[in-house]
Protein backbone atom coordinates (compact mmCIF):
# COMPACT_ATOMS: atom_id res chain seq x y z
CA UNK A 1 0.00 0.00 0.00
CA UNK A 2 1.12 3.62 -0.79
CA UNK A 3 1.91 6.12 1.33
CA UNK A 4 -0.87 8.10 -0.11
CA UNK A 5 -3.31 5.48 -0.04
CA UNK A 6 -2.37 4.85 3.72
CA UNK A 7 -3.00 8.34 4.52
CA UNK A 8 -6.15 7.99 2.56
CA UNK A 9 -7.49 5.26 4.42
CA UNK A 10 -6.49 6.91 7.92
CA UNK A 11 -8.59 10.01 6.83
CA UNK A 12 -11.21 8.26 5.90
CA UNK A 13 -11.48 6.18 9.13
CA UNK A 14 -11.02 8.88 11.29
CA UNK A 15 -14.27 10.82 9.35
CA UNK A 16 -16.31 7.82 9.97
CA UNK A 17 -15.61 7.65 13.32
CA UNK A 18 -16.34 11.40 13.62
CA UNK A 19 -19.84 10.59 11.88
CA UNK A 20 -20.42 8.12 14.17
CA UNK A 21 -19.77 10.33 16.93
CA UNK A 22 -21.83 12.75 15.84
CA UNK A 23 -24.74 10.51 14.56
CA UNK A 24 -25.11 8.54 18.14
CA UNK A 25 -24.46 12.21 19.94
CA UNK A 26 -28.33 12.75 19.00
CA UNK A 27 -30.07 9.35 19.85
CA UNK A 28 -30.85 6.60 22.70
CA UNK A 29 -30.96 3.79 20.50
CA UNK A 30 -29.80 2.31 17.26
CA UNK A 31 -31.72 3.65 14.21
CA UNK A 32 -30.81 2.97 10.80
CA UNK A 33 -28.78 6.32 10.38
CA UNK A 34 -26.55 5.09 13.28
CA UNK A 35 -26.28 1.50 11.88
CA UNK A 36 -24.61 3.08 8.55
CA UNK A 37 -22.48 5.14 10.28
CA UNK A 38 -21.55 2.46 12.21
CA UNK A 39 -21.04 -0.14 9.30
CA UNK A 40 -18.87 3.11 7.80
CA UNK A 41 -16.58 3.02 10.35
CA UNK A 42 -16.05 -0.81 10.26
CA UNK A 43 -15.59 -0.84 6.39
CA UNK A 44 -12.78 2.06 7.14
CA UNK A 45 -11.34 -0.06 9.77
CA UNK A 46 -10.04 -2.72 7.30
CA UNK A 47 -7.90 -0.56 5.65
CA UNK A 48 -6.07 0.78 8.87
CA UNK A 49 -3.58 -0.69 11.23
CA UNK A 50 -4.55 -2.12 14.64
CA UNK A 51 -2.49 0.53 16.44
CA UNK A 52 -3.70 3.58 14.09
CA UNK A 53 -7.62 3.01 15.19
């Protein structure tokens, strides 16, 4: 993997998470918006080092 594309993927997992944050700031329980975010996140993850999450 590039350097680029690392920093790509880093980006992008940190603005799910952000998403997420923000999406599960509003509500008490899961809701379909939250459940994307969510599945976001873990799709990001896969691209990412253990250490870098």
């Amino acid at each position: 993997m590039a350097k680029a594309d690392k920093q790509a993927a880093i980006q992008e997992h940190k603005a799910a998470r952000e998403n997420l944050e923000r999406v599960s700031s509003k509500i008490t329980e899961e809701t379909p918006e939250y459940l994307a975010a969510n599945d976001r996140v873990i799709a990001a993850e896969k691209n990412v080092p253990w250490y870098r999450r």
